[in-house]
N, C-alpha and C. Protein backbone atom coordinates (compact mmCIF):
# COMPACT_ATOMS: atom_id res chain seq x y z
N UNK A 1 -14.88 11.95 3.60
CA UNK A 1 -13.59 11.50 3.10
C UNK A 1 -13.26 10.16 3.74
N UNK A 2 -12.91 9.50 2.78
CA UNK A 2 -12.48 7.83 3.68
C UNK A 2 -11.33 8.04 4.11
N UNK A 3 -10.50 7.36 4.70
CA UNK A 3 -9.51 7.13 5.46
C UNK A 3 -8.58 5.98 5.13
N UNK A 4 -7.29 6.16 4.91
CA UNK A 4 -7.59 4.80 4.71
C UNK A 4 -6.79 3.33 5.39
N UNK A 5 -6.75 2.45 4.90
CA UNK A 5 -6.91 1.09 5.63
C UNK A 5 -5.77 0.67 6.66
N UNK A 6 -6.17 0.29 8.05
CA UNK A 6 -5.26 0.21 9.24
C UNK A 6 -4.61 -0.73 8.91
N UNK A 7 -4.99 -2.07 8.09
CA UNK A 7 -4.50 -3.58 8.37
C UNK A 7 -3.89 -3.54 7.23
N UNK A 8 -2.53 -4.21 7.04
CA UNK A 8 -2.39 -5.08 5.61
C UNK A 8 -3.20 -5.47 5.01
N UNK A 9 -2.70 -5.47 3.80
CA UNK A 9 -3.77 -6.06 3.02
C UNK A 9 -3.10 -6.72 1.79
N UNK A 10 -3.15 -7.90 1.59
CA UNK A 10 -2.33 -8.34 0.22
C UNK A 10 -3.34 -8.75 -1.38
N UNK A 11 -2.35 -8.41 -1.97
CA UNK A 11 -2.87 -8.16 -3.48
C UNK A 11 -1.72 -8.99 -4.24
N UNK A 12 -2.69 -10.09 -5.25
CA UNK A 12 -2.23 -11.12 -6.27
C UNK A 12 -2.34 -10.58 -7.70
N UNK A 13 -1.37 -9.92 -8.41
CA UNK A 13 -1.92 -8.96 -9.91
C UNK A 13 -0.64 -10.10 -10.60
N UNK A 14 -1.73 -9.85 -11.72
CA UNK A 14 -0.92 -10.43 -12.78
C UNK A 14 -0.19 -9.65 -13.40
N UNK A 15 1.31 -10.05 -13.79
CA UNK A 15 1.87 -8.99 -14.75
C UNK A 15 2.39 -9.10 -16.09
N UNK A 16 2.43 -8.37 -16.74
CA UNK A 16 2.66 -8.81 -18.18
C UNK A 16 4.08 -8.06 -18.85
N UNK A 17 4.98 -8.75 -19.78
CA UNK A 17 6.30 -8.86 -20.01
C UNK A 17 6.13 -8.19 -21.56
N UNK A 18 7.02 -6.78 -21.93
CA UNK A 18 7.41 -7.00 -22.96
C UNK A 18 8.13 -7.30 -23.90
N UNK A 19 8.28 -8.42 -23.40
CA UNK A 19 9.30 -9.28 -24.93
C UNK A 19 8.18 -10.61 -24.65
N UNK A 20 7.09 -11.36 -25.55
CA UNK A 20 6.40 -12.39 -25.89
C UNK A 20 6.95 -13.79 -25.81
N UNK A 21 8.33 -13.66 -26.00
CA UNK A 21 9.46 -14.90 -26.49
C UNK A 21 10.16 -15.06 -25.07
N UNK A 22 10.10 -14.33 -23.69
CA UNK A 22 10.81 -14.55 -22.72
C UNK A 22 9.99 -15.15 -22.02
N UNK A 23 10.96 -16.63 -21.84
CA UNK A 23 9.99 -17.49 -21.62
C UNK A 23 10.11 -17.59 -19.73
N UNK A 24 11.70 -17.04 -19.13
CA UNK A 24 12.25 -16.94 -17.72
C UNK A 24 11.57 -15.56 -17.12
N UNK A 25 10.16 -15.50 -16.90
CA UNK A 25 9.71 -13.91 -16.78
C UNK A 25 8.15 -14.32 -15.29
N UNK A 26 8.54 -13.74 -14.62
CA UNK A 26 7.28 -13.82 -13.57
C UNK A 26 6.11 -13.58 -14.07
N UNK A 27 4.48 -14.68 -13.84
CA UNK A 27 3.39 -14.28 -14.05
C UNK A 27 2.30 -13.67 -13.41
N UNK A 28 3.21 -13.03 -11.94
CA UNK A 28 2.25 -13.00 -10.58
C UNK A 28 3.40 -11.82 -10.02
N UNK A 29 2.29 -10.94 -8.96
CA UNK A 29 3.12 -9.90 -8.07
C UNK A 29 2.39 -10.21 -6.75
N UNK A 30 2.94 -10.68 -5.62
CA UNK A 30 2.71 -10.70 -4.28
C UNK A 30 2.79 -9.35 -3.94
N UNK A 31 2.02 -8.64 -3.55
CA UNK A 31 2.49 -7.33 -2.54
C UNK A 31 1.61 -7.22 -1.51
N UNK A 32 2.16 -7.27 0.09
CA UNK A 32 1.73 -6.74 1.02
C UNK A 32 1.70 -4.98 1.35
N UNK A 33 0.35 -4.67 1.17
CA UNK A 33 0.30 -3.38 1.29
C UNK A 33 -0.02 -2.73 3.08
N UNK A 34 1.29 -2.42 3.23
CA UNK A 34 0.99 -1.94 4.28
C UNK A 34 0.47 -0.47 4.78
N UNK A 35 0.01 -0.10 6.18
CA UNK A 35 -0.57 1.11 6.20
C UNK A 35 0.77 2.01 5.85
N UNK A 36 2.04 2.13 6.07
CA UNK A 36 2.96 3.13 5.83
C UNK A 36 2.98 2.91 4.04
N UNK A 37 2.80 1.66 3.41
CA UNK A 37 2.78 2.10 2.22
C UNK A 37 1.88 2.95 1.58
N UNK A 38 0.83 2.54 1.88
CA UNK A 38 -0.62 3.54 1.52
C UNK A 38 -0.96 4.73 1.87
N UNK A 39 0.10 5.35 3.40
CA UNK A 39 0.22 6.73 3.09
C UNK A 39 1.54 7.27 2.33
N UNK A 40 2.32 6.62 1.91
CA UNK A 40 3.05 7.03 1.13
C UNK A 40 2.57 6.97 -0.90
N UNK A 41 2.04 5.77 -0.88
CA UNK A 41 0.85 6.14 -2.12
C UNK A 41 0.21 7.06 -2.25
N UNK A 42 -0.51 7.66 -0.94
CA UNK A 42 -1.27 9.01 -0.81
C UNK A 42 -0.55 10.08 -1.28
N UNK A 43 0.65 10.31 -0.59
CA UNK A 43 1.36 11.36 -1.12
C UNK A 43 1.69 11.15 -2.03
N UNK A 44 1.75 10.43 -2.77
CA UNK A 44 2.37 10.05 -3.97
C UNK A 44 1.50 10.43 -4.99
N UNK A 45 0.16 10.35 -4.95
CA UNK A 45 -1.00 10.44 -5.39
C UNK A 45 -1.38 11.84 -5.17
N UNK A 46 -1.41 12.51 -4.23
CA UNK A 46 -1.42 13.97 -4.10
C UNK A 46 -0.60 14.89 -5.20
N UNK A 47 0.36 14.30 -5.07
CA UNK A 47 1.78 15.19 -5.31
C UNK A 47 1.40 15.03 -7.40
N UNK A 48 0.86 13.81 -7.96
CA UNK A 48 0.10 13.70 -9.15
C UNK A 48 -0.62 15.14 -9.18
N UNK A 49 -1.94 15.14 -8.36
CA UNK A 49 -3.04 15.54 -8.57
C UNK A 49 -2.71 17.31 -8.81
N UNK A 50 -1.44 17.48 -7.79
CA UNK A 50 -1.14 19.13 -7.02
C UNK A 50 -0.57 19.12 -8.81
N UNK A 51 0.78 18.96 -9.16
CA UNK A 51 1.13 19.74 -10.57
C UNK A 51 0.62 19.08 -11.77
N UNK A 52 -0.63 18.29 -11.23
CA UNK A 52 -1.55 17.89 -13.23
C UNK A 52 -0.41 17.03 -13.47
N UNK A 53 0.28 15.90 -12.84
CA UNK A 53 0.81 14.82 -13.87
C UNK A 53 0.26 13.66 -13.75
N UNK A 54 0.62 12.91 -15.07
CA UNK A 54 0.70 11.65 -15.21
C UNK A 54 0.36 10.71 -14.38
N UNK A 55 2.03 10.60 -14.09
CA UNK A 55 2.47 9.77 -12.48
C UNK A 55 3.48 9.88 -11.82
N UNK A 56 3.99 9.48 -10.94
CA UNK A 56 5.01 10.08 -9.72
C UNK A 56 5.49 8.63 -9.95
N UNK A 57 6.77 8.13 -10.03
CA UNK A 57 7.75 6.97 -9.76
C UNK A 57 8.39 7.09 -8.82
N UNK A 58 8.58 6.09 -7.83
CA UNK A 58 9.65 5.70 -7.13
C UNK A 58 10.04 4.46 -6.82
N UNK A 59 11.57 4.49 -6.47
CA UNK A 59 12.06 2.78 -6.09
C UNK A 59 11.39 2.38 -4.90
N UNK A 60 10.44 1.29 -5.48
CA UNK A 60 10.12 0.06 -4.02
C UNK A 60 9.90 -1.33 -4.63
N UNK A 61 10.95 -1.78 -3.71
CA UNK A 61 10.76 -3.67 -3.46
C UNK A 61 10.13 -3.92 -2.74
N UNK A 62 8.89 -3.62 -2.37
CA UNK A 62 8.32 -5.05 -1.49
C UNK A 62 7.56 -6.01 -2.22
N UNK A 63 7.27 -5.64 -3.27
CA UNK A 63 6.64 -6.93 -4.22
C UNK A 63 7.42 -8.23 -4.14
N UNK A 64 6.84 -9.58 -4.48
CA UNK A 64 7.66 -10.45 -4.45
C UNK A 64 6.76 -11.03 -6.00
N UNK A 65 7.83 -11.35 -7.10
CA UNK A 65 7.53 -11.60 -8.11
C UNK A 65 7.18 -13.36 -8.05
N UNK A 66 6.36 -13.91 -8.84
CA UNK A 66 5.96 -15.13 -8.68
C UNK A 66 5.75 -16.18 -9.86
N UNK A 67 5.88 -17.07 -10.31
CA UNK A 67 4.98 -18.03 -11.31
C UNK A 67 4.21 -18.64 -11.30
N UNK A 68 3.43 -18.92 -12.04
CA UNK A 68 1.84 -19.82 -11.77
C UNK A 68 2.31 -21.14 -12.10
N UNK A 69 1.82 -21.92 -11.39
CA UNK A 69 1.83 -23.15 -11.02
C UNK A 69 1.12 -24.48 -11.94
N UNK A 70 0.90 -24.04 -12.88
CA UNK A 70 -0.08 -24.85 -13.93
C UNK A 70 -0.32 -26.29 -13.26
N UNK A 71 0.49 -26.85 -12.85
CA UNK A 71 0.63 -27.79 -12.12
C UNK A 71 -0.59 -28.18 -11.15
N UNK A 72 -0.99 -27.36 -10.58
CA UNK A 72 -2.00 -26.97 -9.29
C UNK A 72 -3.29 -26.91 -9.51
N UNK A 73 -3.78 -26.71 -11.33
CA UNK A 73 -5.32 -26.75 -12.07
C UNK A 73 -5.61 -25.11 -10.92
N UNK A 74 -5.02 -24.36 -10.66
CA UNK A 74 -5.94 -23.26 -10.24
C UNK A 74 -6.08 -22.34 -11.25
N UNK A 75 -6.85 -21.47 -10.94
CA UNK A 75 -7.31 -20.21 -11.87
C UNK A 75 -6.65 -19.12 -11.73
N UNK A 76 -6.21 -19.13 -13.23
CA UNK A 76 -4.98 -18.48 -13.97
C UNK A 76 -5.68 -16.86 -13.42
N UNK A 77 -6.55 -16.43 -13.77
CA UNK A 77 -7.46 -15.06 -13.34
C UNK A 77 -7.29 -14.59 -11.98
N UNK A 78 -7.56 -15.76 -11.61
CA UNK A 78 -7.81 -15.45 -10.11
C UNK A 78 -6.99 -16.27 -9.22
N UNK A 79 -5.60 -16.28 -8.93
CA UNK A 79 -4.71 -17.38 -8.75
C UNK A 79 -4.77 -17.30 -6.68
N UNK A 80 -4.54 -17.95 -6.50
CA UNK A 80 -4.23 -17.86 -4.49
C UNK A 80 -2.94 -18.13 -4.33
N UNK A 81 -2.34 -18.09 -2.98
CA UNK A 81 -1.11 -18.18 -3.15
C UNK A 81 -0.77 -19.22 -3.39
N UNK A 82 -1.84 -20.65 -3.04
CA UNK A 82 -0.93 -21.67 -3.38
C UNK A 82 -0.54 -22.20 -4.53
N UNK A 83 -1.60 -21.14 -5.77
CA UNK A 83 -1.43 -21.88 -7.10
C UNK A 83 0.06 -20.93 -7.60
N UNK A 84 1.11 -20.57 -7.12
CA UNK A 84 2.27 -19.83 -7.23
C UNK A 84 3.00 -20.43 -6.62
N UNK A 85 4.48 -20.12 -7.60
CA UNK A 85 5.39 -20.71 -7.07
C UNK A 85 6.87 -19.60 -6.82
N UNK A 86 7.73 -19.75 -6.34
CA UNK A 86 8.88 -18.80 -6.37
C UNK A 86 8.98 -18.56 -7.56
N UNK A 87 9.66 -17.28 -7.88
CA UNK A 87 10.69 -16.86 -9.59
C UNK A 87 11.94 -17.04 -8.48
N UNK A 88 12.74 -17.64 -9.97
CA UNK A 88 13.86 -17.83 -9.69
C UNK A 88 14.81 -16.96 -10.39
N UNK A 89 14.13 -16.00 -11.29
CA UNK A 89 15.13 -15.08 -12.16
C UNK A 89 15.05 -13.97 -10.80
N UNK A 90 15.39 -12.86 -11.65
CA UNK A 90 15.86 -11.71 -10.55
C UNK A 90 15.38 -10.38 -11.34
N UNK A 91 14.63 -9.92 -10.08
CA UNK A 91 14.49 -8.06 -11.50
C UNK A 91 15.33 -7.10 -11.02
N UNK A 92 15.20 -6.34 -11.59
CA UNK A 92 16.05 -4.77 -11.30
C UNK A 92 15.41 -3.64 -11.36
N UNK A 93 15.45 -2.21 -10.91
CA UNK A 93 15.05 -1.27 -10.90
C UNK A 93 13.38 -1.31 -10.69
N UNK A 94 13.07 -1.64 -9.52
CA UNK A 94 11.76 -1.93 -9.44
C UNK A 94 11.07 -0.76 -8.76
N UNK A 95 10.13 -0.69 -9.46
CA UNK A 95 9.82 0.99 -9.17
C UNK A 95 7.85 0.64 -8.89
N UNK A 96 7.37 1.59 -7.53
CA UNK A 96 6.40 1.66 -7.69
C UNK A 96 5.58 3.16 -8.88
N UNK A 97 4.52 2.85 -9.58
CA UNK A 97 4.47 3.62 -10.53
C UNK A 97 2.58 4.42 -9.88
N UNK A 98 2.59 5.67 -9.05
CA UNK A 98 1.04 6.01 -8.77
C UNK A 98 0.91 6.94 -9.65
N UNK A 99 -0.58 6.76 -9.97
CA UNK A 99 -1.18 7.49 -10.83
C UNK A 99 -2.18 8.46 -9.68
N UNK A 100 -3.12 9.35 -10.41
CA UNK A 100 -4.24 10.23 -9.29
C UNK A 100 -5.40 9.05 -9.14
N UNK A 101 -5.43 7.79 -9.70
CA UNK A 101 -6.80 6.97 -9.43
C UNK A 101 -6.09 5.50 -9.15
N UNK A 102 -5.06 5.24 -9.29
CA UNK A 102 -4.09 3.31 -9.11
C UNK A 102 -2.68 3.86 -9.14
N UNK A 103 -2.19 2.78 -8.89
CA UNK A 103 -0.64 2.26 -8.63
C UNK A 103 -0.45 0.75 -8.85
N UNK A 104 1.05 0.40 -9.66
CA UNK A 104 1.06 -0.45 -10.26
C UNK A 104 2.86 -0.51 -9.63
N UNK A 105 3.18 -1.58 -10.39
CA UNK A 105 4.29 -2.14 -10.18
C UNK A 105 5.23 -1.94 -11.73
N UNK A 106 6.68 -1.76 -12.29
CA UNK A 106 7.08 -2.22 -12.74
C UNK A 106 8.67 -2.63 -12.69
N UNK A 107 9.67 -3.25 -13.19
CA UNK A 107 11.06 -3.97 -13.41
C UNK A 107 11.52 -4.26 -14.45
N UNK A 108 12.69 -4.27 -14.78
CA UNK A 108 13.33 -5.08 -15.65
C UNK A 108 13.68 -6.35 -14.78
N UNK A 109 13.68 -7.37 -16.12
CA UNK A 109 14.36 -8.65 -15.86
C UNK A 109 15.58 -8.06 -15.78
N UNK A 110 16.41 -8.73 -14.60
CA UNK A 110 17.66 -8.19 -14.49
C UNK A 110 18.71 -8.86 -15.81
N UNK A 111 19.38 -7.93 -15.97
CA UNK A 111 20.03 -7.89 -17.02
C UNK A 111 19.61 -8.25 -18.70
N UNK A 112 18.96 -7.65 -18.62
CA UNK A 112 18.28 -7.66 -19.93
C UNK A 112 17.30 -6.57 -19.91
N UNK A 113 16.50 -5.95 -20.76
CA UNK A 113 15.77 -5.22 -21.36
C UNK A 113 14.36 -4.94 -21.38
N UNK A 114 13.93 -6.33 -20.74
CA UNK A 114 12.75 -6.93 -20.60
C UNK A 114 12.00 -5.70 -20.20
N UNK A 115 10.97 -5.67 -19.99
CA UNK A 115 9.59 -4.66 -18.87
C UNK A 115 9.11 -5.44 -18.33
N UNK A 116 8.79 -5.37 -17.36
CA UNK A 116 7.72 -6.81 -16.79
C UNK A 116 6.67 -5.44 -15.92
N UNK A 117 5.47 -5.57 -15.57
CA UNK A 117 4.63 -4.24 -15.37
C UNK A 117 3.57 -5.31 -14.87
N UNK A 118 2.86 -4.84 -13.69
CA UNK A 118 1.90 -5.47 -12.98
C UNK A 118 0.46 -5.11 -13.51
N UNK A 119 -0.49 -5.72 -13.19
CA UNK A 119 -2.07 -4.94 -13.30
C UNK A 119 -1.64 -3.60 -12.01
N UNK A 120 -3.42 -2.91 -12.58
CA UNK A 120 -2.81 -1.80 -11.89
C UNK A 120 -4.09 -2.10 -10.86
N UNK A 121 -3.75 -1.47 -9.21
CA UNK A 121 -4.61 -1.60 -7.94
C UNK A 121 -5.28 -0.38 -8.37
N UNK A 122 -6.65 -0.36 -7.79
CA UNK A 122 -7.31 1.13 -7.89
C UNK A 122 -7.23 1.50 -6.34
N UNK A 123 -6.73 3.20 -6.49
CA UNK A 123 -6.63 3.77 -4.60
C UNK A 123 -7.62 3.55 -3.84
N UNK A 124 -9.10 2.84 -4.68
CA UNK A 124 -9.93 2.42 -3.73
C UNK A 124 -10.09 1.23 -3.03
N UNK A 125 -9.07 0.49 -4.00
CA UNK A 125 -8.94 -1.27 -3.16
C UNK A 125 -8.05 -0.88 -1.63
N UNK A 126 -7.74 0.42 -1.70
CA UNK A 126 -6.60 0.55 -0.34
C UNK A 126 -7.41 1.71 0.67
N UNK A 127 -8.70 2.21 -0.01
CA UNK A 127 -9.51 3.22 1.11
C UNK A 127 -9.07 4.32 1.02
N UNK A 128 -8.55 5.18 -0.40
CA UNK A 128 -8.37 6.08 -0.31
C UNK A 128 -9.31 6.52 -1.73
């Protein structure tokens, strides 16, 4: 059984918006994954596996939402931090979303309707 990871570890996912036409919408999720987050993913991930669901939701902000920098010629795929820049909009109800195999991110644009939803991490990028 692995164990999993002592150190932070940060993860650059792209996220994608549903409304096509919102043009004020983050293209990037900063999240520092820390070891208390990743055993709380665990349980989170357990608690899936124990009654056969889906996924388990709960509220967490530590993501920091971001925009790409076109500006910078870096790669849109594979962006670093410096090809990102602050969002200046604001989300709401930001919820981490684990499944029994990843965990993902999603929000509304605040005040509005929007979805904005991250790529999803697999529990093995975190050693579990």
């Amino acid at each position: 059984m692995t164990t999993p990871e002592s150190t932070n570890k940060t993860f650059i996912k792209k996220t994608h918006v549903s409304d096509e036409f919102c043009g004020d919408a983050p293209t990037n999720l900063v999240v520092e994954v820390t070891p208390e987050l990743v055993a709380r993913i665990k349980e989170l991930s357990d608690a899936v596996k124990a009654v056969n669901a889906y996924s388990v939701t709960e509220f967490e902000y530590s993501p920091e939402y971001k925009v790409m920098n076109y500006d910078n010629n870096g790669d849109e795929d594979n962006p670093t931090l410096d090809d990102l820049l602050g969002f200046k909009g604001t989300t709401d109800v930001n919820e981490l979303v684990v499944t029994a195999s990843e965990f993902h991110w999603r929000c509304a644009l605040k005040g509005t309707s929007i979805a904005i939803t991250s790529d999803p991490i697999s529990l093995d990028g975190i050693g579990l």
